[in-house]
PDB file of N, CA and C in Angstrom:
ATOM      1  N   UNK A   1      -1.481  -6.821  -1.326  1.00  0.00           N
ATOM      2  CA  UNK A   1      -2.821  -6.383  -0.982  1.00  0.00           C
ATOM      3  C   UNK A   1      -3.851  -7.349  -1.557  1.00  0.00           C
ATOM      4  N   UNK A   2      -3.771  -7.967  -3.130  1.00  0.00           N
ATOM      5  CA  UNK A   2      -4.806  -9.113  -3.026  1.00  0.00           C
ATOM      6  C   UNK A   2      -4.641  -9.871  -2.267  1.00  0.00           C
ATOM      7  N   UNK A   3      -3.383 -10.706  -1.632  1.00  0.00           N
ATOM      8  CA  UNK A   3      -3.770 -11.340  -0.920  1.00  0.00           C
ATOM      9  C   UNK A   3      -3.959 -11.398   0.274  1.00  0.00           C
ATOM     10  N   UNK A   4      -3.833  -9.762   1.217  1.00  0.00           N
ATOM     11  CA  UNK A   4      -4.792  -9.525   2.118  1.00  0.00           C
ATOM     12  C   UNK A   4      -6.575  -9.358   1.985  1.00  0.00           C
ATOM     13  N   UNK A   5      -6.411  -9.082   0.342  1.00  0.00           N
ATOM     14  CA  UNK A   5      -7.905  -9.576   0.400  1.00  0.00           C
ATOM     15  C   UNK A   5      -8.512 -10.379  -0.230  1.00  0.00           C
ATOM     16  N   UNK A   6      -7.843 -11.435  -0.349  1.00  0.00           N
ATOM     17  CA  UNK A   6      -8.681 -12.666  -1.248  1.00  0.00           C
ATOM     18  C   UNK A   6      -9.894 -13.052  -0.494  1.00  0.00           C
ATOM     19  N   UNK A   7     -11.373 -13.322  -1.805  1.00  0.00           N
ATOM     20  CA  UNK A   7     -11.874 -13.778  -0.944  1.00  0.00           C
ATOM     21  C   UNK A   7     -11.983 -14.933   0.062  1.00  0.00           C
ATOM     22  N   UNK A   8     -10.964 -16.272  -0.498  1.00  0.00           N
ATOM     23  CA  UNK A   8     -11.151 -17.100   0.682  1.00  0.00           C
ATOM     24  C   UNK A   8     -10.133 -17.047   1.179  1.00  0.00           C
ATOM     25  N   UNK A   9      -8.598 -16.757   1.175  1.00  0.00           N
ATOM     26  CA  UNK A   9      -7.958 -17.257   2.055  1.00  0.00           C
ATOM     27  C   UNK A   9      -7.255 -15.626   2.740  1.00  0.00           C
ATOM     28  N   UNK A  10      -7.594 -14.835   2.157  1.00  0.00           N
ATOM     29  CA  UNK A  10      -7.781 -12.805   2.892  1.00  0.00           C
ATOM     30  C   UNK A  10      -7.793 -13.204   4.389  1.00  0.00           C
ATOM     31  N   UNK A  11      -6.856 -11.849   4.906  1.00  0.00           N
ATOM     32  CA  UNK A  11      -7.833 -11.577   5.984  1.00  0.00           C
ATOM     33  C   UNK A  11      -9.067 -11.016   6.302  1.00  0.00           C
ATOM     34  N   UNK A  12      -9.537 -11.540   7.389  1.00  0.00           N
ATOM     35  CA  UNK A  12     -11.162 -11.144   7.425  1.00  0.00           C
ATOM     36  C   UNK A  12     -11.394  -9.705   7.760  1.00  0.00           C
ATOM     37  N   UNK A  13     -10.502  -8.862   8.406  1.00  0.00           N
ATOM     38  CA  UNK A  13     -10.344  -7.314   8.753  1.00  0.00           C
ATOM     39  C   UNK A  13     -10.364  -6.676   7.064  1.00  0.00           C
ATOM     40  N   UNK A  14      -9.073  -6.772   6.675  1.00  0.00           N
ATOM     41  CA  UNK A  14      -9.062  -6.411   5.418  1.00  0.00           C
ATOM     42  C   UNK A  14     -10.232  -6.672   4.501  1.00  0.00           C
ATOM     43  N   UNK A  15     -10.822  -7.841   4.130  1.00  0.00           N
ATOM     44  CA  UNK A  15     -11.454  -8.052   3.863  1.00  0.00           C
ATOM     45  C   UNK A  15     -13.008  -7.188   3.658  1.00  0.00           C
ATOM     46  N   UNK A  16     -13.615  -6.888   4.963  1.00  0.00           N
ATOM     47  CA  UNK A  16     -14.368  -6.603   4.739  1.00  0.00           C
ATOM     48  C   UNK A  16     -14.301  -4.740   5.185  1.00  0.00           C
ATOM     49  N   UNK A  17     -12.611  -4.159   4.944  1.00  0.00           N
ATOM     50  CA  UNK A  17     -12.810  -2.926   4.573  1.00  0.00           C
ATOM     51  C   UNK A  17     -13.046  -1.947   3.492  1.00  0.00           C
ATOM     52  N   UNK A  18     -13.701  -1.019   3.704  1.00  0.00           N
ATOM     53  CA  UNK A  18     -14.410  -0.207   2.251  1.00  0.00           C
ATOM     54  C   UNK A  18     -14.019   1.079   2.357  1.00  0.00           C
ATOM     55  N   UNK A  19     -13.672   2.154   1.538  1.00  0.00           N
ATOM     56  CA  UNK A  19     -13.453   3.281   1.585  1.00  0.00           C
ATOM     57  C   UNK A  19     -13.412   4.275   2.388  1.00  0.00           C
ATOM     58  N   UNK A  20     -14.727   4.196   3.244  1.00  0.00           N
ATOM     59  CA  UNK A  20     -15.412   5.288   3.923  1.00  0.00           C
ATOM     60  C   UNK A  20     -14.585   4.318   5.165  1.00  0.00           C
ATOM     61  N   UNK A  21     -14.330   3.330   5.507  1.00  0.00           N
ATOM     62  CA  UNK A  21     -13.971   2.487   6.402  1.00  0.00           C
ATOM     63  C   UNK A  21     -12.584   3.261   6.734  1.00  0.00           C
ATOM     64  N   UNK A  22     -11.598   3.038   5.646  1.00  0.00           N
ATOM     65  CA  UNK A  22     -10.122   2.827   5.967  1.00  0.00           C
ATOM     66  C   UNK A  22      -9.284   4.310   5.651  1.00  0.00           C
ATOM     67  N   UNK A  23     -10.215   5.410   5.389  1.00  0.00           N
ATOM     68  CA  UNK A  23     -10.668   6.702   5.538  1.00  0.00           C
ATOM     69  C   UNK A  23     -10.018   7.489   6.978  1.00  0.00           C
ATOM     70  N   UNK A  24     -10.872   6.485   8.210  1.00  0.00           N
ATOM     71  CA  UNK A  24      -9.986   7.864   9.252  1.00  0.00           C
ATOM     72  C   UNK A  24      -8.081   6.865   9.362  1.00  0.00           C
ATOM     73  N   UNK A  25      -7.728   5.414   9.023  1.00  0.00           N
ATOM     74  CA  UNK A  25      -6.500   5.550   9.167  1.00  0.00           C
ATOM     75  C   UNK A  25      -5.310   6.516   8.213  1.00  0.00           C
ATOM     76  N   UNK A  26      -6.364   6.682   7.177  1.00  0.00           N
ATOM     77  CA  UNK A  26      -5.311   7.330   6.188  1.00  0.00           C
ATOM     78  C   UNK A  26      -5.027   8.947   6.898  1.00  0.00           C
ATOM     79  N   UNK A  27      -6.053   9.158   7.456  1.00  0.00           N
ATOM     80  CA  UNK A  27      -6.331  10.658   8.302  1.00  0.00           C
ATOM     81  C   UNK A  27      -4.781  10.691   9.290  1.00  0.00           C
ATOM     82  N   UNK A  28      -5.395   9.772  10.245  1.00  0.00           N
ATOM     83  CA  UNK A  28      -4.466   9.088  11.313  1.00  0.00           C
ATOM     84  C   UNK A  28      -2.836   8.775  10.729  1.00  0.00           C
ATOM     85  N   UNK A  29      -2.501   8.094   9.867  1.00  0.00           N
ATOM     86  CA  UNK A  29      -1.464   8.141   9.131  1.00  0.00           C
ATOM     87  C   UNK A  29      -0.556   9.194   8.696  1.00  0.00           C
ATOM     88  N   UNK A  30      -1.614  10.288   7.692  1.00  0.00           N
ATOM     89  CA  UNK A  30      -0.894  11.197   7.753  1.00  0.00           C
ATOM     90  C   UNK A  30      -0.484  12.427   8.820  1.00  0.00           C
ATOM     91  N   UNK A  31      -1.200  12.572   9.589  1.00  0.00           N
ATOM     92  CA  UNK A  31      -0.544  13.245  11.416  1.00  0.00           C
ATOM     93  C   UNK A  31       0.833  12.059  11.709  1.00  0.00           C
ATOM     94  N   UNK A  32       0.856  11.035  11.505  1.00  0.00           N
ATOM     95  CA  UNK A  32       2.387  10.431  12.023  1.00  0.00           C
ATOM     96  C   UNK A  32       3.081  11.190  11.061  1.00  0.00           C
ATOM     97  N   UNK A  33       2.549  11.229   9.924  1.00  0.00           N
ATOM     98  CA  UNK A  33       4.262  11.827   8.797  1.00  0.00           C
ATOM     99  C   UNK A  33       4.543  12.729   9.485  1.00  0.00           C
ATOM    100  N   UNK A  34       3.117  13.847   9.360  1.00  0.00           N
ATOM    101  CA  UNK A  34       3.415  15.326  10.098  1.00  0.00           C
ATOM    102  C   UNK A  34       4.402  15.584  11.151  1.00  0.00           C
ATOM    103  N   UNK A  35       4.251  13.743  12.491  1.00  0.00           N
ATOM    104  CA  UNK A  35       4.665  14.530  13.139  1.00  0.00           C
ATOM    105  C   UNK A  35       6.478  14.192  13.327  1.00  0.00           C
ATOM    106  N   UNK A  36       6.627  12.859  12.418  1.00  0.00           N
ATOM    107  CA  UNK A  36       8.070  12.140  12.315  1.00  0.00           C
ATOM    108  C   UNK A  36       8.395  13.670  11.844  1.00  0.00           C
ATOM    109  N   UNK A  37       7.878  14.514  10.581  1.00  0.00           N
ATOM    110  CA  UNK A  37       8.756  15.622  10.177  1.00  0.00           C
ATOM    111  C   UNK A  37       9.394  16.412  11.301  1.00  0.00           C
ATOM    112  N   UNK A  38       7.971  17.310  12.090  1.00  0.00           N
ATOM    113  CA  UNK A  38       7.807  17.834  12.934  1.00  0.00           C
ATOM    114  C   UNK A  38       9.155  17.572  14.235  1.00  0.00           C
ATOM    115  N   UNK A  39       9.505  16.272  14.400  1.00  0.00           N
ATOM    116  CA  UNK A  39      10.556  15.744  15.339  1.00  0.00           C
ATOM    117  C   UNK A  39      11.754  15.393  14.596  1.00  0.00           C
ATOM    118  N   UNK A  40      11.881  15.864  12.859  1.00  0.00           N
ATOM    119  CA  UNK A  40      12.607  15.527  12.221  1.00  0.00           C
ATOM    120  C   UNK A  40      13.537  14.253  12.220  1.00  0.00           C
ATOM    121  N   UNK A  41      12.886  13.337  12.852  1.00  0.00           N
ATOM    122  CA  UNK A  41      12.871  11.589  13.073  1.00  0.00           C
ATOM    123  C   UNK A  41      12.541  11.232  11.469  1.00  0.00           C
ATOM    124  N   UNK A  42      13.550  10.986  11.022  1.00  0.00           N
ATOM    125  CA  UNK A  42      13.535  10.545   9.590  1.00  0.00           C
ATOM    126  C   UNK A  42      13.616   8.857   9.347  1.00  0.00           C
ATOM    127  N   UNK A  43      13.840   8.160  10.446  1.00  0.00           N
ATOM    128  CA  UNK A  43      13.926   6.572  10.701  1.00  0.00           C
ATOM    129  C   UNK A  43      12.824   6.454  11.046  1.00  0.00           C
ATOM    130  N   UNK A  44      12.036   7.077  11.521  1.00  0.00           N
ATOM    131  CA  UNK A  44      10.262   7.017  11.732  1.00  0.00           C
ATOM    132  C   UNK A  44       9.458   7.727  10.316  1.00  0.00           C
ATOM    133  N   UNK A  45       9.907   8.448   9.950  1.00  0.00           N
ATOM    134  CA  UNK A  45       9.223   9.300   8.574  1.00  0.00           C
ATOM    135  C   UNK A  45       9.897   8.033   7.729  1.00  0.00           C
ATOM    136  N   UNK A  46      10.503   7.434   7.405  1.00  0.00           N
ATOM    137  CA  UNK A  46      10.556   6.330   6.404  1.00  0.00           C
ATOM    138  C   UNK A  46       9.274   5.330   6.954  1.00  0.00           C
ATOM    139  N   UNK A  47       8.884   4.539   8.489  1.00  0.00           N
ATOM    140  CA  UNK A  47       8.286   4.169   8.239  1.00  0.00           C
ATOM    141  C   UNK A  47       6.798   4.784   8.230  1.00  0.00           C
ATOM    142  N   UNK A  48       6.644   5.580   8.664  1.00  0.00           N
ATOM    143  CA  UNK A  48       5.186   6.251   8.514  1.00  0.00           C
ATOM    144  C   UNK A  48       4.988   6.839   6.889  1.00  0.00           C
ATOM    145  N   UNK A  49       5.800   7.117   6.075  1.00  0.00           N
ATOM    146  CA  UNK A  49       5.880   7.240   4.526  1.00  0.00           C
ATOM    147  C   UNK A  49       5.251   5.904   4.116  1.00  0.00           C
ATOM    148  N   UNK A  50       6.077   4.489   4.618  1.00  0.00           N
ATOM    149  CA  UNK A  50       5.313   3.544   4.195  1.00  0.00           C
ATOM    150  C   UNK A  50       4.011   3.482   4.337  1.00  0.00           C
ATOM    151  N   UNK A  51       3.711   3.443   5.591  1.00  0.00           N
ATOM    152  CA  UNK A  51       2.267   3.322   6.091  1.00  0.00           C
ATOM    153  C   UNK A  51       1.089   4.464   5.647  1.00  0.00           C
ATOM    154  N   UNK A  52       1.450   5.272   4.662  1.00  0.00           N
ATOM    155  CA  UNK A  52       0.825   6.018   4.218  1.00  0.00           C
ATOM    156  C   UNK A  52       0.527   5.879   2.862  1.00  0.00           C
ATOM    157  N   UNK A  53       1.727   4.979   2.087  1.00  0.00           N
ATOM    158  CA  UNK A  53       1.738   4.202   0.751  1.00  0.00           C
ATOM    159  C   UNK A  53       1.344   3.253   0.858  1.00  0.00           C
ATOM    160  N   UNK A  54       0.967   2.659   2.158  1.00  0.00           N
ATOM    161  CA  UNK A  54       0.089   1.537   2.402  1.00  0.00           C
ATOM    162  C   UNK A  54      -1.242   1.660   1.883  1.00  0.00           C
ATOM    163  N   UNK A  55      -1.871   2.731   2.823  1.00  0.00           N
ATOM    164  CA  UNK A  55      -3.236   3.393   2.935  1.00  0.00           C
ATOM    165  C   UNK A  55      -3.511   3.478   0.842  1.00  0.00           C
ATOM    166  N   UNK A  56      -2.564   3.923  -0.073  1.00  0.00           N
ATOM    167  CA  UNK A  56      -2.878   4.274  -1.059  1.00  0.00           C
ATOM    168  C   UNK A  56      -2.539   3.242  -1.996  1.00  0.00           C
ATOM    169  N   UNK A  57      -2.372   2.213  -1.592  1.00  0.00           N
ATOM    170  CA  UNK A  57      -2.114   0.820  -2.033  1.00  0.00           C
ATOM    171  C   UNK A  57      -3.759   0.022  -1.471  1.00  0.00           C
ATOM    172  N   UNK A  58      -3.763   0.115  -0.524  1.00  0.00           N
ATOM    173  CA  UNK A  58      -5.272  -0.259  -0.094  1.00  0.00           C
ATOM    174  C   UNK A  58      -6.538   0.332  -1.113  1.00  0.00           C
ATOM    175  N   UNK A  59      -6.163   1.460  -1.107  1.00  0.00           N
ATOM    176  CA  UNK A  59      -7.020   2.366  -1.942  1.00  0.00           C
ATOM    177  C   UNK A  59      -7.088   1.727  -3.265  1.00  0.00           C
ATOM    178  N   UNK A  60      -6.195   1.505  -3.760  1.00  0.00           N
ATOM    179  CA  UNK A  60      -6.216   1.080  -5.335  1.00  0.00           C
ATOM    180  C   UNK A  60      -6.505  -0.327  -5.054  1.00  0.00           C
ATOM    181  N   UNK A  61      -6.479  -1.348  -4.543  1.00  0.00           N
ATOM    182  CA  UNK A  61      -7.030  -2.505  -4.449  1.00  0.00           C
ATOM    183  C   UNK A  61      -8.084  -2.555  -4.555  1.00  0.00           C
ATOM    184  N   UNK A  62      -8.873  -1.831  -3.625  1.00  0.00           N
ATOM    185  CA  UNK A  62     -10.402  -2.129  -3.432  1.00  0.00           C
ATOM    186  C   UNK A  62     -10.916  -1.298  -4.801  1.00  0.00           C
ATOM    187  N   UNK A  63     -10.481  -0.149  -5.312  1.00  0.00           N
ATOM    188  CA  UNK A  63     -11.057   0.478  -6.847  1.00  0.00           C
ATOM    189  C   UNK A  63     -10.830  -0.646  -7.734  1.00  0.00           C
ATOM    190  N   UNK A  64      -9.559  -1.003  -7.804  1.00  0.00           N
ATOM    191  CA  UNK A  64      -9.628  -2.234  -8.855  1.00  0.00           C
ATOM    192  C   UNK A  64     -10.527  -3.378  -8.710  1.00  0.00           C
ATOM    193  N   UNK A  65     -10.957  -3.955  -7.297  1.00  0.00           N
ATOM    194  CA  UNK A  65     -11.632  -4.877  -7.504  1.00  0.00           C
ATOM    195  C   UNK A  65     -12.853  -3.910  -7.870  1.00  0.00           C
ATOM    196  N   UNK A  66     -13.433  -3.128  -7.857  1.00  0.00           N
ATOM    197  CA  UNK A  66     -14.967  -2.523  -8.733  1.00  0.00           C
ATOM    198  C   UNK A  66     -14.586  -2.396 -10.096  1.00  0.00           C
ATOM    199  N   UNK A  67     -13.187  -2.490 -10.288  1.00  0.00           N
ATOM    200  CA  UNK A  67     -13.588  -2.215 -12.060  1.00  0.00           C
ATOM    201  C   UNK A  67     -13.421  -0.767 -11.899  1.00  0.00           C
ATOM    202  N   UNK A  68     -12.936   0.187 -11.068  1.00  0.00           N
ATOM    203  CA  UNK A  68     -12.559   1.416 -11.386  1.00  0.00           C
ATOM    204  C   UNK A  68     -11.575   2.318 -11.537  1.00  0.00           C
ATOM    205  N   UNK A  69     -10.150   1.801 -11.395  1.00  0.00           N
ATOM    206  CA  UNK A  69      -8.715   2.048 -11.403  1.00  0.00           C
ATOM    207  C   UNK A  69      -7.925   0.927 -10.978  1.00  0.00           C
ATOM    208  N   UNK A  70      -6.696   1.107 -11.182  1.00  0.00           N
ATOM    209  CA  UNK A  70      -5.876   0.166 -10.244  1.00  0.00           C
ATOM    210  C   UNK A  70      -3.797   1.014 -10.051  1.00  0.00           C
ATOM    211  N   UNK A  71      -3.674   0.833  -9.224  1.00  0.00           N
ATOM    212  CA  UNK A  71      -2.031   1.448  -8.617  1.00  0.00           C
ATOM    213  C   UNK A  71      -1.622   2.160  -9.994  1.00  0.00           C
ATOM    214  N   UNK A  72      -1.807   1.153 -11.255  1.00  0.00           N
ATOM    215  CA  UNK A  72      -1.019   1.593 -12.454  1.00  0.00           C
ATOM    216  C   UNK A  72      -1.588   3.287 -12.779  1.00  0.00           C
ATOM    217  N   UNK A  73      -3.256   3.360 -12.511  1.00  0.00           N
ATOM    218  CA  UNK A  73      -3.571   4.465 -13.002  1.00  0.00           C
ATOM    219  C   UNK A  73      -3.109   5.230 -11.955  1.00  0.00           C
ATOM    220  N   UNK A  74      -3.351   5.214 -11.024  1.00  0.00           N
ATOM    221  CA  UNK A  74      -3.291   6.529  -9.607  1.00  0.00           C
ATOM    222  C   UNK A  74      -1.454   6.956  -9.815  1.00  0.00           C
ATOM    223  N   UNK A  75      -0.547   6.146 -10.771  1.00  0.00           N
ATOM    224  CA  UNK A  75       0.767   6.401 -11.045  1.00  0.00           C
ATOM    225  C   UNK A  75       0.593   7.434 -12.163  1.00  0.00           C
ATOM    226  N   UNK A  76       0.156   6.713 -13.286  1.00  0.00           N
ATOM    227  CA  UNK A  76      -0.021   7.740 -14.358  1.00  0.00           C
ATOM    228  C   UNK A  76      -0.839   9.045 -14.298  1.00  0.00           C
ATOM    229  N   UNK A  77      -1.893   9.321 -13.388  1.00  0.00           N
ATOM    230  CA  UNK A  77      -2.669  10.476 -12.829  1.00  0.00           C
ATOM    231  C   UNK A  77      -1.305  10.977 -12.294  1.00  0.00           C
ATOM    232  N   UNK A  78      -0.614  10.657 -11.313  1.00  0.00           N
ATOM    233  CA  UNK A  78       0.490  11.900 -10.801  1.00  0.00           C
ATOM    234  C   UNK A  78       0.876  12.119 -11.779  1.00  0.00           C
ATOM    235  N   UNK A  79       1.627  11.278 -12.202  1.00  0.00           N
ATOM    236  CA  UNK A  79       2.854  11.763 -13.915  1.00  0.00           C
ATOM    237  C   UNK A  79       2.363  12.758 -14.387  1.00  0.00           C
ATOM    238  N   UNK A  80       0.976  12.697 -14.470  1.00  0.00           N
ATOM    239  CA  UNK A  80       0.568  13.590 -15.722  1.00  0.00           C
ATOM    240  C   UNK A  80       0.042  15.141 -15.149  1.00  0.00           C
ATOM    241  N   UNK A  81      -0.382  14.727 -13.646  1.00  0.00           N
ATOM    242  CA  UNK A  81      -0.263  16.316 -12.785  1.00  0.00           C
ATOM    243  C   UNK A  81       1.104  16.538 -12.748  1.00  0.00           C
ATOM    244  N   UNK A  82       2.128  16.317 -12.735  1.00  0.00           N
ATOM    245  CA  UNK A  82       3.542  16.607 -12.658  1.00  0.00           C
ATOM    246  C   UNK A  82       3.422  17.490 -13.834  1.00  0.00           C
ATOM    247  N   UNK A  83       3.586  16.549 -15.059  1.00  0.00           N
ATOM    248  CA  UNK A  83       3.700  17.559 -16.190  1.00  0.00           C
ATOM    249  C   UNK A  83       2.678  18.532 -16.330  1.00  0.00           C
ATOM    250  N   UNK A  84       1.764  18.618 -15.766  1.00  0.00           N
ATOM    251  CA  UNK A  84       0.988  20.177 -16.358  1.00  0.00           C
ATOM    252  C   UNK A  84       1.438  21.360 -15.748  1.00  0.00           C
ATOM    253  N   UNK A  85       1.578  20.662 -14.318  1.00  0.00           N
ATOM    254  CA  UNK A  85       1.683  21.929 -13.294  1.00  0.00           C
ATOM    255  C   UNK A  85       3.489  22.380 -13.595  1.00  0.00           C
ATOM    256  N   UNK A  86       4.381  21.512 -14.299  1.00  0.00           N
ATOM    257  CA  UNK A  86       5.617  21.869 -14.246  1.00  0.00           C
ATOM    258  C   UNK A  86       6.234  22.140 -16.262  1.00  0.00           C
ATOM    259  N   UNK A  87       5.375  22.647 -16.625  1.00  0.00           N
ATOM    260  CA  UNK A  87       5.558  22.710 -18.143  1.00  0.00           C
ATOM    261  C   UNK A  87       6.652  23.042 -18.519  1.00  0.00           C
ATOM    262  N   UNK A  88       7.176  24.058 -17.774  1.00  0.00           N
ATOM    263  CA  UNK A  88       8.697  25.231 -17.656  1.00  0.00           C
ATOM    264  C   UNK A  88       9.664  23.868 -17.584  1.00  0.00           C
ATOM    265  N   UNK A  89       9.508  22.479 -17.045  1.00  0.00           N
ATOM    266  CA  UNK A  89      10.566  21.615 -17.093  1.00  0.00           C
ATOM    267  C   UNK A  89      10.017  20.381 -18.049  1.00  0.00           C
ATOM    268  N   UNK A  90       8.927  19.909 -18.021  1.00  0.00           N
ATOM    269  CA  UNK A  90       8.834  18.974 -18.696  1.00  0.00           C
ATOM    270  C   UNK A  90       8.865  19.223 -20.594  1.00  0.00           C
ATOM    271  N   UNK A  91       8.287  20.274 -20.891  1.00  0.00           N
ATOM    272  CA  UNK A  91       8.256  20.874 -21.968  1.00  0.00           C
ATOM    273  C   UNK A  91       9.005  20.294 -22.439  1.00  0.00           C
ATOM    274  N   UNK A  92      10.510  21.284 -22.260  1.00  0.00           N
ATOM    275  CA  UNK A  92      12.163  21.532 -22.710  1.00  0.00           C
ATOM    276  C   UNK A  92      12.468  20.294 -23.132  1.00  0.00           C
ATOM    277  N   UNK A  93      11.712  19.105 -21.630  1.00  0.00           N
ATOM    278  CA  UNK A  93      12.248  17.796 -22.411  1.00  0.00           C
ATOM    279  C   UNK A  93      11.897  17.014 -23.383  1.00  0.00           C
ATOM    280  N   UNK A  94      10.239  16.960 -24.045  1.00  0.00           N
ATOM    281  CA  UNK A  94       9.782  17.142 -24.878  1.00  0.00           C
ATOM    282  C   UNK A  94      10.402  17.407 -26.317  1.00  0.00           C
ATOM    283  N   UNK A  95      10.840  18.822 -25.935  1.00  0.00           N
ATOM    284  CA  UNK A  95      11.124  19.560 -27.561  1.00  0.00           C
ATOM    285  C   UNK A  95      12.681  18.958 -27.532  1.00  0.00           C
ATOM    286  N   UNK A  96      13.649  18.519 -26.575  1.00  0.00           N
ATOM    287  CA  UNK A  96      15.008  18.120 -27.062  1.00  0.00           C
ATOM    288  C   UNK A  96      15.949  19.270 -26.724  1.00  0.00           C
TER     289      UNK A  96
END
């Protein structure tokens, strides 16, 4: 993803997309998962899974270039909703 968006040698699409921009594909994206499930086409739900980890790979590019997250955090934010919402398992592992 930087180097879909470097500034000189990026592409120019990528380039000059912004949040509010790349917004309805992530929309659009997730209706393919929905509907690979939906047809239980799991050789299509692998690639529309990608293309949806795309969209959230895009996402963290453009935050990191502002200086406001980057992939590493939006990883550690799940981890750490994992463990709150699942205490009954993460706990146990915790205490040993």
């Amino acid at each position: 993803m930087q180097r879909l968006r470097d500034p000189e040698n990026g592409c120019p699409w990528d380039k000059e997309q912004t949040f509010a921009s790349i917004a309805p594909y992530t929309l659009e994206e997730t209706y393919e998962v929905l509907d690979a499930i939906a047809r239980e086409d799991f050789d299509d739900l692998r690639g529309e899974l990608g293309d949806l980890l795309f969209q959230v790979v895009f996402y963290a590019q453009m935050a990191q270039e502002e200086g406001r997250f980057d992939f590493n955090d939006i990883c550690a934010a799940i981890s750490d909703k994992l463990e709150r919402r699942h205490p009954h398992v993460f706990w146990r592992a915790f205490r040993g």
